[in-house]
Protein backbone atom coordinates (compact mmCIF):
# COMPACT_ATOMS: atom_id res chain seq x y z
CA UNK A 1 -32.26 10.17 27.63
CA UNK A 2 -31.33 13.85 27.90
CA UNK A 3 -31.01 15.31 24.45
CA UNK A 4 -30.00 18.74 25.38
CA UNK A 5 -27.92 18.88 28.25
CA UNK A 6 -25.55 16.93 30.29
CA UNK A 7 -27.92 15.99 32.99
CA UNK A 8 -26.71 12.96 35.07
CA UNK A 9 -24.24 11.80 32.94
CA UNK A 10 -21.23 12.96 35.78
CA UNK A 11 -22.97 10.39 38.29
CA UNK A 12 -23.39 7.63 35.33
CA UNK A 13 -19.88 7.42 33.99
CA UNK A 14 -18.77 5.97 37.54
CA UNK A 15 -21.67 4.09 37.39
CA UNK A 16 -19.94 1.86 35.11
CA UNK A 17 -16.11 2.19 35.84
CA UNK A 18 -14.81 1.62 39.23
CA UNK A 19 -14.45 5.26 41.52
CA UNK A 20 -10.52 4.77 41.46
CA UNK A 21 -9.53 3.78 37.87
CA UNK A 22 -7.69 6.71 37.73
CA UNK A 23 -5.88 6.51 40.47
CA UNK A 24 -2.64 4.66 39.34
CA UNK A 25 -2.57 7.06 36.66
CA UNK A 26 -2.53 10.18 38.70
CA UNK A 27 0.66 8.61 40.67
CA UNK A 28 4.44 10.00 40.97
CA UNK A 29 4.24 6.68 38.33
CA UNK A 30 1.89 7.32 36.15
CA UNK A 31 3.56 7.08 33.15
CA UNK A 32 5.28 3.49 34.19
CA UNK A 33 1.78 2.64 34.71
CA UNK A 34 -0.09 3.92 31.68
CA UNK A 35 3.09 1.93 29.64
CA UNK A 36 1.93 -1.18 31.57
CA UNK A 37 -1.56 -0.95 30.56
CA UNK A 38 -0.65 -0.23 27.04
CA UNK A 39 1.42 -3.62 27.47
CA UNK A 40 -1.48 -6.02 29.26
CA UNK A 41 -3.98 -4.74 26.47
CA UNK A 42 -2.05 -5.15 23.32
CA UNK A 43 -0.75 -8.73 24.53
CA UNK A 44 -4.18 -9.98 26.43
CA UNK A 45 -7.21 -7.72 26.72
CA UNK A 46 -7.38 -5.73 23.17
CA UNK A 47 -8.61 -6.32 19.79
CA UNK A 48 -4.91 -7.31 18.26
CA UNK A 49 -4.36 -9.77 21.22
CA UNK A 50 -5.43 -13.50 20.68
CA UNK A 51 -8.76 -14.67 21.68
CA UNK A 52 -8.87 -14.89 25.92
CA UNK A 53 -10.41 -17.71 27.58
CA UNK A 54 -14.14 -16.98 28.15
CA UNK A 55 -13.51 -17.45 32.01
CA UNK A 56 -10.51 -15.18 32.34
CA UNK A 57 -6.86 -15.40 32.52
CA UNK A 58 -4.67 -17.51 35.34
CA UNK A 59 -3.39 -15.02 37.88
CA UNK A 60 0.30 -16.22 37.48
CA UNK A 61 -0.11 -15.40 33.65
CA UNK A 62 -0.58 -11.74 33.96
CA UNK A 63 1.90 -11.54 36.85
CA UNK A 64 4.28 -12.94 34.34
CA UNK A 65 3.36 -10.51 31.93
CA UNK A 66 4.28 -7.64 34.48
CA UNK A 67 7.63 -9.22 35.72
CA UNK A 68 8.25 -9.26 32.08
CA UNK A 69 7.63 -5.87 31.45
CA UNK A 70 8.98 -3.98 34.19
CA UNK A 71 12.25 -5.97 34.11
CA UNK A 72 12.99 -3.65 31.00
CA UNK A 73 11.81 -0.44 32.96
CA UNK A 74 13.78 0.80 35.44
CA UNK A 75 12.18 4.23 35.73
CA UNK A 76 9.58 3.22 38.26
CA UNK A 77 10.19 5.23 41.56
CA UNK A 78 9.18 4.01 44.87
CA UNK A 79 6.06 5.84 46.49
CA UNK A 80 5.33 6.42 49.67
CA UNK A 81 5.27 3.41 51.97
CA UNK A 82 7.14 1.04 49.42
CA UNK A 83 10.22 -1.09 50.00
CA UNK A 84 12.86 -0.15 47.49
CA UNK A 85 14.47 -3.45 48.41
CA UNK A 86 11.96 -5.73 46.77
CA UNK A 87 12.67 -8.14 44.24
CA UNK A 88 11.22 -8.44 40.55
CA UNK A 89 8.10 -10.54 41.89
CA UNK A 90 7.33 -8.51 44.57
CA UNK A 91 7.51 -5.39 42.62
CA UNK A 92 5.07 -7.23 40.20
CA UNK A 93 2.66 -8.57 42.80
CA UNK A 94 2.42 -4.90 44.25
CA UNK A 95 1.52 -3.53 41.05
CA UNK A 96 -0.70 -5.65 40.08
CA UNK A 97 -2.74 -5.69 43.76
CA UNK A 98 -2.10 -1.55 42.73
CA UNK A 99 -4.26 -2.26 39.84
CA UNK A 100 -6.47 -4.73 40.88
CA UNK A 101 -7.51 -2.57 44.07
CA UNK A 102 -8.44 0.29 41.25
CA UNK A 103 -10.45 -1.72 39.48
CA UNK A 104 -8.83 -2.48 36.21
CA UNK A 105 -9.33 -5.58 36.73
CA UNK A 106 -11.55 -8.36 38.31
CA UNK A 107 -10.76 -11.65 40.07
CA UNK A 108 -13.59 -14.39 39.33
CA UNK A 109 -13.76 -18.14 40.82
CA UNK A 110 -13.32 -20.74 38.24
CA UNK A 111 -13.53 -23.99 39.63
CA UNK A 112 -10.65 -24.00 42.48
CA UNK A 113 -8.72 -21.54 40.62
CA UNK A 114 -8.87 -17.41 40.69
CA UNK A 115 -8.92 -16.01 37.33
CA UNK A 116 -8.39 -12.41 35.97
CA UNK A 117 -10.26 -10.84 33.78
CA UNK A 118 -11.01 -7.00 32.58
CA UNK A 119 -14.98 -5.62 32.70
CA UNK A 120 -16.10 -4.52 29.51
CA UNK A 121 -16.67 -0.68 30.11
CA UNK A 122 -12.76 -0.83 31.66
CA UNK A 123 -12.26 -2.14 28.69
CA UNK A 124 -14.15 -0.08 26.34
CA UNK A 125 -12.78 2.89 28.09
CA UNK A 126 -8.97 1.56 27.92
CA UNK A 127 -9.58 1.55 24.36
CA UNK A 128 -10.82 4.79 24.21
CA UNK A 129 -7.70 6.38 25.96
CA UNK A 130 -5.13 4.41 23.89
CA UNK A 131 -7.16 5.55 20.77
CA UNK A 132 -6.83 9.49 21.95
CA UNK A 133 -3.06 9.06 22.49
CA UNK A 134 -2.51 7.51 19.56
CA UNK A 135 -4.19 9.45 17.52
CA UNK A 136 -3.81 9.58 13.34
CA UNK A 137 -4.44 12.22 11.04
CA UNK A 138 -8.23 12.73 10.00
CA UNK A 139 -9.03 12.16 6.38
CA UNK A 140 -12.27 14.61 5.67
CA UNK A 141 -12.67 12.78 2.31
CA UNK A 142 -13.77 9.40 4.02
CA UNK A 143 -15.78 10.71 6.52
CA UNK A 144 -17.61 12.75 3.99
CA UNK A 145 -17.76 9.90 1.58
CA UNK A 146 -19.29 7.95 4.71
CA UNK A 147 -22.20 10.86 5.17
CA UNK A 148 -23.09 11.33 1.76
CA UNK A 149 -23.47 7.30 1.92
CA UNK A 150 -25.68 7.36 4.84
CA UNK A 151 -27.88 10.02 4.19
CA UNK A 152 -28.54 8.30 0.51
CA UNK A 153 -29.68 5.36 1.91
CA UNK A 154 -32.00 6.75 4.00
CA UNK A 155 -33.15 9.18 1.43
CA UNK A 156 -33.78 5.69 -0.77
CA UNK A 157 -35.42 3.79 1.58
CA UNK A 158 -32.93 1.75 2.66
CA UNK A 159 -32.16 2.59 5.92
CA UNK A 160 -34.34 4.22 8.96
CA UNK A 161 -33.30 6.29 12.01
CA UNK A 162 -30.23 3.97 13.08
CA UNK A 163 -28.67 5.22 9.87
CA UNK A 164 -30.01 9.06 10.38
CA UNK A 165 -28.53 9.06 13.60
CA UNK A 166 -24.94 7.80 12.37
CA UNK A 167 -24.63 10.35 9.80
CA UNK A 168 -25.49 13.04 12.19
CA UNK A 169 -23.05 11.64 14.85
CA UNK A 170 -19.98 11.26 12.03
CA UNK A 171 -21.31 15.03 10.98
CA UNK A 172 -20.74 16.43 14.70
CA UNK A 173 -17.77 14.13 15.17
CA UNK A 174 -16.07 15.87 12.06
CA UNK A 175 -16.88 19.50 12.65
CA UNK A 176 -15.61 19.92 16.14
CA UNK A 177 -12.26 18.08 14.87
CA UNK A 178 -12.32 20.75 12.68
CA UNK A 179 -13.26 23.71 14.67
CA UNK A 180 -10.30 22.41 17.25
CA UNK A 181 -7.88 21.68 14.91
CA UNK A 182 -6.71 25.75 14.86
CA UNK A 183 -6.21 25.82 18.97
CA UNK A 184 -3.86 22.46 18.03
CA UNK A 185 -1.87 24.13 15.52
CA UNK A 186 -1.24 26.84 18.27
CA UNK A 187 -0.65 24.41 21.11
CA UNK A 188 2.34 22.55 19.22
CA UNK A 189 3.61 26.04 17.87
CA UNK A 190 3.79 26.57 21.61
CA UNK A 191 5.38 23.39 22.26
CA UNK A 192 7.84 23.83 19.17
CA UNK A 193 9.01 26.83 20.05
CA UNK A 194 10.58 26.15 23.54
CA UNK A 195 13.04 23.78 21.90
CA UNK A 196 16.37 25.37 22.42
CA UNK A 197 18.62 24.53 19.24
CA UNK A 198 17.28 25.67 15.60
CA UNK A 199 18.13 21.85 14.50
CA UNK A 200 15.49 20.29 17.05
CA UNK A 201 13.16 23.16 16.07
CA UNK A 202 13.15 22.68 12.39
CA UNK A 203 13.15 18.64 13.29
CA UNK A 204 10.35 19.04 15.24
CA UNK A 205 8.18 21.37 13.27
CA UNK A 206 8.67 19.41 9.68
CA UNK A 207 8.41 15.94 11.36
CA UNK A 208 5.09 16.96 13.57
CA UNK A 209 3.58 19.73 11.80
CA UNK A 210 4.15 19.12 8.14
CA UNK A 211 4.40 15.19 8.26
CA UNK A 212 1.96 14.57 10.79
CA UNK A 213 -0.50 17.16 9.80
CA UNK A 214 -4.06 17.40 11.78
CA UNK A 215 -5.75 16.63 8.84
CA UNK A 216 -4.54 14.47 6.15
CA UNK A 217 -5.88 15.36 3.01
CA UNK A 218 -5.73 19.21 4.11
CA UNK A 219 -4.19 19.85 0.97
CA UNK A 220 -6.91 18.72 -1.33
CA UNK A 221 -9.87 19.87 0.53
CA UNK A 222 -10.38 23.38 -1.80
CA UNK A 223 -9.93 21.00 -4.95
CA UNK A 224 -13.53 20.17 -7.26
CA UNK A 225 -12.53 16.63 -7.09
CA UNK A 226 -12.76 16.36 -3.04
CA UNK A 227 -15.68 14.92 -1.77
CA UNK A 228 -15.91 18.09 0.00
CA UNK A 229 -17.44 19.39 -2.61
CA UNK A 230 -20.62 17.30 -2.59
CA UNK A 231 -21.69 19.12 0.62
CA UNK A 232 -24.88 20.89 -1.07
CA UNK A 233 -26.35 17.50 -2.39
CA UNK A 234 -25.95 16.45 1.18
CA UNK A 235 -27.25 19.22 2.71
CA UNK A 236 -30.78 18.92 -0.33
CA UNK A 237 -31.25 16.02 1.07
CA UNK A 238 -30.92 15.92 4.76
CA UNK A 239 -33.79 19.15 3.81
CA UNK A 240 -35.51 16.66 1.92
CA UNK A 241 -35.76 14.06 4.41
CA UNK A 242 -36.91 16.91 7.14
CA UNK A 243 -39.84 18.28 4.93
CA UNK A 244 -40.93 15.66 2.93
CA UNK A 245 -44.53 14.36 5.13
CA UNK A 246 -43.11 10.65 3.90
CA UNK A 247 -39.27 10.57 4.90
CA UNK A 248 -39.97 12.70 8.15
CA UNK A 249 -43.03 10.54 9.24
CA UNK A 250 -41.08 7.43 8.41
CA UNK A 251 -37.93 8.07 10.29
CA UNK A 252 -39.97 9.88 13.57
CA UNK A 253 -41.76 6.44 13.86
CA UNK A 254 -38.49 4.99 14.44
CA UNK A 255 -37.41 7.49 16.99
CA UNK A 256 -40.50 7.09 18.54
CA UNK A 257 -40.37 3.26 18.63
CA UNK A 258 -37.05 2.37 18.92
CA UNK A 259 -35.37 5.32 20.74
CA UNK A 260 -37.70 7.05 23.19
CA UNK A 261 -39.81 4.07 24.01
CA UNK A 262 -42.81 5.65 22.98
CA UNK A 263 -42.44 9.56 24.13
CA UNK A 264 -43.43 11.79 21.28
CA UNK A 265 -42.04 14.70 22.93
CA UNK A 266 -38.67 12.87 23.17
CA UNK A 267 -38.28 11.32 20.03
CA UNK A 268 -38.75 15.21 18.13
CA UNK A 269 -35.93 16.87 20.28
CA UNK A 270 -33.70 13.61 19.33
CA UNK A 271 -34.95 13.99 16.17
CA UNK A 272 -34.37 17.65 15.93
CA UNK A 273 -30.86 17.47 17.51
CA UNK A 274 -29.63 15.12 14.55
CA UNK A 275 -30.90 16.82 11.90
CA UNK A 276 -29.04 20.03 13.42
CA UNK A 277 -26.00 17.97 13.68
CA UNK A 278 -26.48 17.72 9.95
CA UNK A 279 -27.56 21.06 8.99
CA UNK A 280 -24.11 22.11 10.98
CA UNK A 281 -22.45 20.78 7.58
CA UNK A 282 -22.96 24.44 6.25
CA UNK A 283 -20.60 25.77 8.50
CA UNK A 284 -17.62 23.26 7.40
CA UNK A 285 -16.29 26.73 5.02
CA UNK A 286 -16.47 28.64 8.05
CA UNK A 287 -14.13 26.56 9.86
CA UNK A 288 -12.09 25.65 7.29
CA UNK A 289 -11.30 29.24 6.60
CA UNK A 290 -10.47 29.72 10.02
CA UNK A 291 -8.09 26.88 9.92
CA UNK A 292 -6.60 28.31 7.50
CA UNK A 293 -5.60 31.59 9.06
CA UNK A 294 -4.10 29.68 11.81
CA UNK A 295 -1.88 27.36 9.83
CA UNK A 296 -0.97 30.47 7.28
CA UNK A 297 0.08 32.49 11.10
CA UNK A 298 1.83 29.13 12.73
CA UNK A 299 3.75 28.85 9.00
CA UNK A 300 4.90 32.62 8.97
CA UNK A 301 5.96 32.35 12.52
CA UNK A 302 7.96 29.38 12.06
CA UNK A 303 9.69 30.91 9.20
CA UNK A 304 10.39 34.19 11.33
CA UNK A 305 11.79 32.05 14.28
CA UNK A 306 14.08 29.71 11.27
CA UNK A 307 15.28 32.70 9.56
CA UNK A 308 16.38 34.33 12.84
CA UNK A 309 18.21 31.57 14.42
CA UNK A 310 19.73 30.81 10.81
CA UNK A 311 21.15 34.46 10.93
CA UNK A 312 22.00 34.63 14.64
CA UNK A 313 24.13 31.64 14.96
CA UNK A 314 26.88 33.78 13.19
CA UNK A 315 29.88 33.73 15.28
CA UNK A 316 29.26 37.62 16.95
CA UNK A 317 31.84 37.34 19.90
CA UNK A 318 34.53 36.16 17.33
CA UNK A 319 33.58 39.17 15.06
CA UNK A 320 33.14 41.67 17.86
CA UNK A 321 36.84 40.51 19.16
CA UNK A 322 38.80 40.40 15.81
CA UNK A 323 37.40 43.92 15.14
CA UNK A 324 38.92 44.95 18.47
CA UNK A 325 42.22 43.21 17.55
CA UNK A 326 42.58 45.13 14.64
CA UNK A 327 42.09 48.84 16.59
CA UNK A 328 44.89 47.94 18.99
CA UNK A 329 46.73 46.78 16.09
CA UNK A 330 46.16 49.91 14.57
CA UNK A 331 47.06 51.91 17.94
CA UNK A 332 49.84 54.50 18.01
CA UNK A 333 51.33 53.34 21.03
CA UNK A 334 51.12 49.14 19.83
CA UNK A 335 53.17 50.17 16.49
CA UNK A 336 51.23 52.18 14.67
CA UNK A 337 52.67 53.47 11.32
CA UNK A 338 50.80 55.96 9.41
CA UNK A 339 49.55 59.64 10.97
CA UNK A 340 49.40 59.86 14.67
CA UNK A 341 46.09 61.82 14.58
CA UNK A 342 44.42 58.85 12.52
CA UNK A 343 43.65 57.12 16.14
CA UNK A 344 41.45 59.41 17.90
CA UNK A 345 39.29 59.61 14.66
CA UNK A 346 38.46 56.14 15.34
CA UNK A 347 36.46 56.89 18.91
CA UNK A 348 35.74 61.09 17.76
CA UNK A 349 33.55 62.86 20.67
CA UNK A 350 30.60 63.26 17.78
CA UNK A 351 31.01 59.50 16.88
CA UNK A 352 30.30 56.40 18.49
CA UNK A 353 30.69 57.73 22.11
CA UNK A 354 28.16 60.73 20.82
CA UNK A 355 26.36 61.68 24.31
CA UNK A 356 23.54 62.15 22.39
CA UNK A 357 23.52 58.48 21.66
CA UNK A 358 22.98 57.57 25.40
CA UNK A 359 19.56 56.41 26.00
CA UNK A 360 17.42 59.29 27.93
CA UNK A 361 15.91 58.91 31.12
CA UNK A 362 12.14 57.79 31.08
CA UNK A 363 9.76 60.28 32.14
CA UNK A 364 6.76 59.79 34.08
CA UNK A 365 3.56 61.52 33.38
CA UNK A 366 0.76 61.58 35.50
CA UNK A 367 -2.66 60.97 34.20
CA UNK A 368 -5.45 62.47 35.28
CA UNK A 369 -8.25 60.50 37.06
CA UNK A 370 -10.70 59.30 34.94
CA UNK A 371 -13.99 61.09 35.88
CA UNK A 372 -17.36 59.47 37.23
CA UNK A 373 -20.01 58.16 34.78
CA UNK A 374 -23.00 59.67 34.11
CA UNK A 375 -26.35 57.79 34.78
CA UNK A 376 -28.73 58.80 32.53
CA UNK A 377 -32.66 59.44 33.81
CA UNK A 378 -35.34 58.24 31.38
CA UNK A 379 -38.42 60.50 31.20
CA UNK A 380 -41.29 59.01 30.99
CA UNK A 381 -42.02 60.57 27.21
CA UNK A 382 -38.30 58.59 26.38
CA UNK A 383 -39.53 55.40 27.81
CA UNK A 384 -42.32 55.32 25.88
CA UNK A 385 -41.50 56.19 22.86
CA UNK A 386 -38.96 53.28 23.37
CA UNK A 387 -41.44 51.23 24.29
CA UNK A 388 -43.50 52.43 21.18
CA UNK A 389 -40.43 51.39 18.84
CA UNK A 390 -40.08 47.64 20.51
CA UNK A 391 -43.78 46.73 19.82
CA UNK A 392 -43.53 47.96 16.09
CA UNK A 393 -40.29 46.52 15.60
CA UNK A 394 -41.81 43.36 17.34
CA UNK A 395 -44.74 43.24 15.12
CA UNK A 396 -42.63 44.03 11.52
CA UNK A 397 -40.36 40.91 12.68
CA UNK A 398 -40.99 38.00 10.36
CA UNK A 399 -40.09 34.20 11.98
CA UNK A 400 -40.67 30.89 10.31
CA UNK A 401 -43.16 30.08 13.03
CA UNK A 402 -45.15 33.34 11.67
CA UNK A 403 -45.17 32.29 8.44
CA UNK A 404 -46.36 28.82 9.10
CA UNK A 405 -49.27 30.26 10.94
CA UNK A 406 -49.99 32.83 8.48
CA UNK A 407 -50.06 29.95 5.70
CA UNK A 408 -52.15 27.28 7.69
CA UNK A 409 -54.37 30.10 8.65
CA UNK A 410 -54.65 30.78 4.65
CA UNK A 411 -55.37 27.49 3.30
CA UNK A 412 -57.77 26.24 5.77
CA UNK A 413 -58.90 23.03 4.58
CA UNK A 414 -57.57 23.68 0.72
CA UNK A 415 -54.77 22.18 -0.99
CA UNK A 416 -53.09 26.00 -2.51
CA UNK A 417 -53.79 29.73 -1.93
CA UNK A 418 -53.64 33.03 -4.40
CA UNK A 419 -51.83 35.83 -2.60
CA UNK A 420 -55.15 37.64 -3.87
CA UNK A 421 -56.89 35.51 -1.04
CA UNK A 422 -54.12 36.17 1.13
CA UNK A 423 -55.49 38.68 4.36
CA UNK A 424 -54.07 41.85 4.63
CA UNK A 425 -55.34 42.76 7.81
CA UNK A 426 -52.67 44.29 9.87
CA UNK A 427 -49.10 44.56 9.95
CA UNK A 428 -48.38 41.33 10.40
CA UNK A 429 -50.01 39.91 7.71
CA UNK A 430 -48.78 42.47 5.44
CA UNK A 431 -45.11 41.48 6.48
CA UNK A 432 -45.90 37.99 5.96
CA UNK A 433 -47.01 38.55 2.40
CA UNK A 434 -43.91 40.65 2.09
CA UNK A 435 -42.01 37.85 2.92
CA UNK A 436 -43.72 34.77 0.77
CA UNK A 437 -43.29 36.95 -1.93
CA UNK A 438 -39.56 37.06 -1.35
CA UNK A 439 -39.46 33.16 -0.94
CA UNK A 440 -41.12 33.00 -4.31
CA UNK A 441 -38.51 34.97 -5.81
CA UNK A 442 -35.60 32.95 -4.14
CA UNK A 443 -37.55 29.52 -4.84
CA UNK A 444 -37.86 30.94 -8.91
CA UNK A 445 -33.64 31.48 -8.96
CA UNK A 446 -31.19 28.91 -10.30
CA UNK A 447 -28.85 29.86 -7.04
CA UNK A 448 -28.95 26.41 -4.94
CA UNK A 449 -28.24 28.23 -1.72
CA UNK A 450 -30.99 30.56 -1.73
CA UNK A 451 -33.40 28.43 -2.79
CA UNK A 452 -32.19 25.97 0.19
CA UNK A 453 -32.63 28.60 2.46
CA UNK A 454 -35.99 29.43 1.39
CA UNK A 455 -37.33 25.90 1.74
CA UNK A 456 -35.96 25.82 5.48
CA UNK A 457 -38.53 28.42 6.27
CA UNK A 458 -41.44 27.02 5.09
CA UNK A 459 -41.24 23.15 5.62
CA UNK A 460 -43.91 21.51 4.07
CA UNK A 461 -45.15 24.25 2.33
CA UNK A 462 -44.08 25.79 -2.01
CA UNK A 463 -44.65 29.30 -2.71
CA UNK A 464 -44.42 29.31 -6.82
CA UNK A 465 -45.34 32.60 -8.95
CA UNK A 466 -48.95 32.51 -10.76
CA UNK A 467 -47.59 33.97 -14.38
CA UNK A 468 -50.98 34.53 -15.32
CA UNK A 469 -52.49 36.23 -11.86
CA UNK A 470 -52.87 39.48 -11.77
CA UNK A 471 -50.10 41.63 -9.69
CA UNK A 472 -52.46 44.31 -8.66
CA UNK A 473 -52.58 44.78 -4.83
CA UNK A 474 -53.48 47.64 -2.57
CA UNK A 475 -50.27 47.94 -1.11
CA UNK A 476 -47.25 46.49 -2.64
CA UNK A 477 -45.99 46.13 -6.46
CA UNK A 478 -45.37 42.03 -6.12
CA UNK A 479 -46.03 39.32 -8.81
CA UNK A 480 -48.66 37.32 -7.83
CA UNK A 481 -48.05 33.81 -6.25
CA UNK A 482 -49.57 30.79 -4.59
CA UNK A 483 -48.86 28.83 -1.22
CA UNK A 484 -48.91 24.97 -1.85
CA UNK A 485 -48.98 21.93 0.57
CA UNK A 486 -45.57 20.16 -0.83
CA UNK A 487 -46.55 17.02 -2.15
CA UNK A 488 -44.33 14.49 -3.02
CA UNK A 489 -43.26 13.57 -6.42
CA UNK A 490 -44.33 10.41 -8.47
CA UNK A 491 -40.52 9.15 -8.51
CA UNK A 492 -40.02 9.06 -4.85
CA UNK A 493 -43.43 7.10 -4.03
CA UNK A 494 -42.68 3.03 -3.80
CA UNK A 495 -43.63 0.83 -6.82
């Protein structure tokens, strides 16, 4: 299994459908064809169709089912090398050999009779291509509700890794719905916007915008009382079941076992790829608040585009000509009563037909050439004071791996260690004492957040401040603490 990358799975998805599936669908009629797919699996091969016979359909059955449909589609053009003289059953038998040849379907022997049947990965995938195209809106509040049911029963014992692994899938499957669902907002504001009237526009955008919005509770995902908002408990214990010795050794025996056959190696990167799956469920704000940028620019644009055509469908050439009816009405030769120098006031040289109102003539400036870059020399006093800054800045740099080393170095064989017994032997382990002391502090707060983040540090590990240890040290002015193994609590042990 390759956890990481893609690997081979290019060569192993037409290692289980046919090399030309596609074919028929990349035709001059595709779409005829992709309408009688639609057709054959909702009446015989889907889920909603009534139970086939277990050795396959009667040839003459499905080529009844064709003649049937394409008697009520007359769109299908002839391609290259086809009769356009050919009657219904012809047509039929053609398209069916068409698809038969591509491998939606297989012929099996049945006694004396050929039967026709459809492989289950053509299937499988059918359905997968039906469900894309047809696709409804996304309610976040049941897929959440689905998580936060998942990870519970792991977290109580109920479930193993087959139910880890679900969550973690739903979790991925969510957030990239998400994260796309602002570059589909633009892609049908594209679409929307070519429409030529301002009646098929507005249609077009309230019908498949507004009614048929991405996601359908969208509306009621800031509310308290959207299950939204029970992310942190999720997120506590997805960090419980990583850290805790019992859930983690539990669920890696399971990975071990039952998905990577034994490999150690593979079952903790399939391990640690769900559990960042999960851990992505921090990041649902971030995309949320850039979905919302994108639906607050596709709603002002729409309004823009309305409000124009609303005020531009005025009727401008009937204006523009009853105004110039009513100067030649006014003219002195057409009638005119009143002052005979009231006409040329109308058109005066500083007026209208100002010269100064002409547009000017665009000038053209040349710029100068841009000039060469500089390449700068190092000397070899610059490089190594560079150098000089990268190792310090290397060694002051803190990492969860440090720390982990820096406590299991500490403890040894004991249970808990004083920061007095910490070693303060070098920068590093001055940095790293720095640092515990801040996790104390964040671990101490009442903010859920930081005291999350904390614990993701140190897996495994509790750094909790000693009240009544001293807080003299030779460096620093820090309360003193101590590092504990995290041991689990009497309520989650089994009775």
């Amino acid at each position: 299994m390759d956890v990481y990358g893609l690997g081979g799975v290019g060569s192993k998805l037409f290692e289980r459908i046919p090399d030309r599936l596609f074919s028929p669908l990349a035709s001059p009629n595709r779409h005829e064809f992709w309408s009688l797919l639609c057709y054959l699996y909702r009446r015989r091969f889907g889920p909603d169709a009534p139970l086939p016979p277990s050795h396959g359909f009667v040839q003459r059955e499905i080529l009844q089912d064709i003649e049937d449909h394409i008697r009520y589609a007359p769109k299908w053009q002839p391609e290259e090398g086809d009769d356009p003289d050919l009657s219904l059953d012809q047509r039929a038998s053609n398209y069916f050999r068409r698809l038969l040849q591509a491998g939606w379907f297989r012929t099996e022997k049945y006694g004396l009779a050929q039967t026709i049947s459809m492989a289950p990965p053509v299937s499988q995938m059918l359905t997968l291509l039906i469900d894309f195209a047809d696709k409804d809106p996304v309610f976040v509040s049941g897929k959440i509700r689905s998580i936060d049911a998942l990870i519970t029963e792991v977290l109580n014992e109920d479930g193993g890794g087959d139910l880890f692994r679900e969550a973690a899938e739903q979790c991925r499957n969510l957030l990239i719905y998400i994260r796309t669902t602002g570059t589909n907002v633009r892609d049908l504001m594209a679409s929307i916007s070519t429409q030529e009237t301002t009646a098929e526009y507005a249609r077009k955008f309230f019908r498949d915008y507004v009614v048929n919005m991405f996601i359908g509770d969208y509306k009621e995902l800031r509310t308290q009382e959207h299950p939204l908002s029970k992310r942190p408990q999720i997120l506590q214990a997805v960090e419980e079941l990583s850290t805790r010795p019992e859930h983690r050794t539990r669920l890696m025996d399971w990975y071990t076992t039952r998905l990577a056959n034994g490999d150690q190696a593979k079952a903790d990167a399939a391990f640690e790829r769900d559990l960042r799956r999960l851990e992505e469920l921090n990041r649902v704000e971030e995309y949320l608040e850039r979905l919302d940028d994108e639906v607050r620019s596709a709603n002002k644009r729409a309004l823009i585009v309305l409000q124009y055509r609303l005020q531009s469908i005025r009727p401008i050439d009937d204006l523009l000509r009853q105004a110039i009816d009513g100067l030649l009405a006014r003219s002195p030769y057409d009638g005119f009563e009143g002052p005979q120098d009231t006409w040329p006031q109308v058109f005066a040289p500083d007026g209208l037909l100002s010269a100064s109102r002409l547009a000017q003539q665009r000038k053209e400036y040349q710029r100068p050439p841009p000039s060469a870059l500089r390449q700068a020399v190092l000397s070899e006093h610059t490089r190594a004071v560079g150098n000089l800054v990268r190792r310090a800045q290397e060694r002051r740099r803190i990492t969860p791996a440090k720390l982990r080393a820096y406590a299991k170095s500490a403890l040894g064989q004991h249970d808990k260690v004083s920061s007095q017994d910490l070693p303060v032997g070098s920068i590093e382990d001055l940095r790293a004492y720095q640092s515990f002391n801040s996790l104390a502090t964040a671990l101490k707060s009442k903010i859920a957040s930081s005291a999350m983040q904390a614990r993701r540090q140190i897996p495994g590990l509790d750094v909790i401040y000693d009240e009544e240890g001293s807080s003299e040290h030779p460096y620093l002015v820090a309360q003193s603490f101590e590092i504990r193994l995290r041991k689990p609590s009497p309520a989650d042990k089994k009775d």
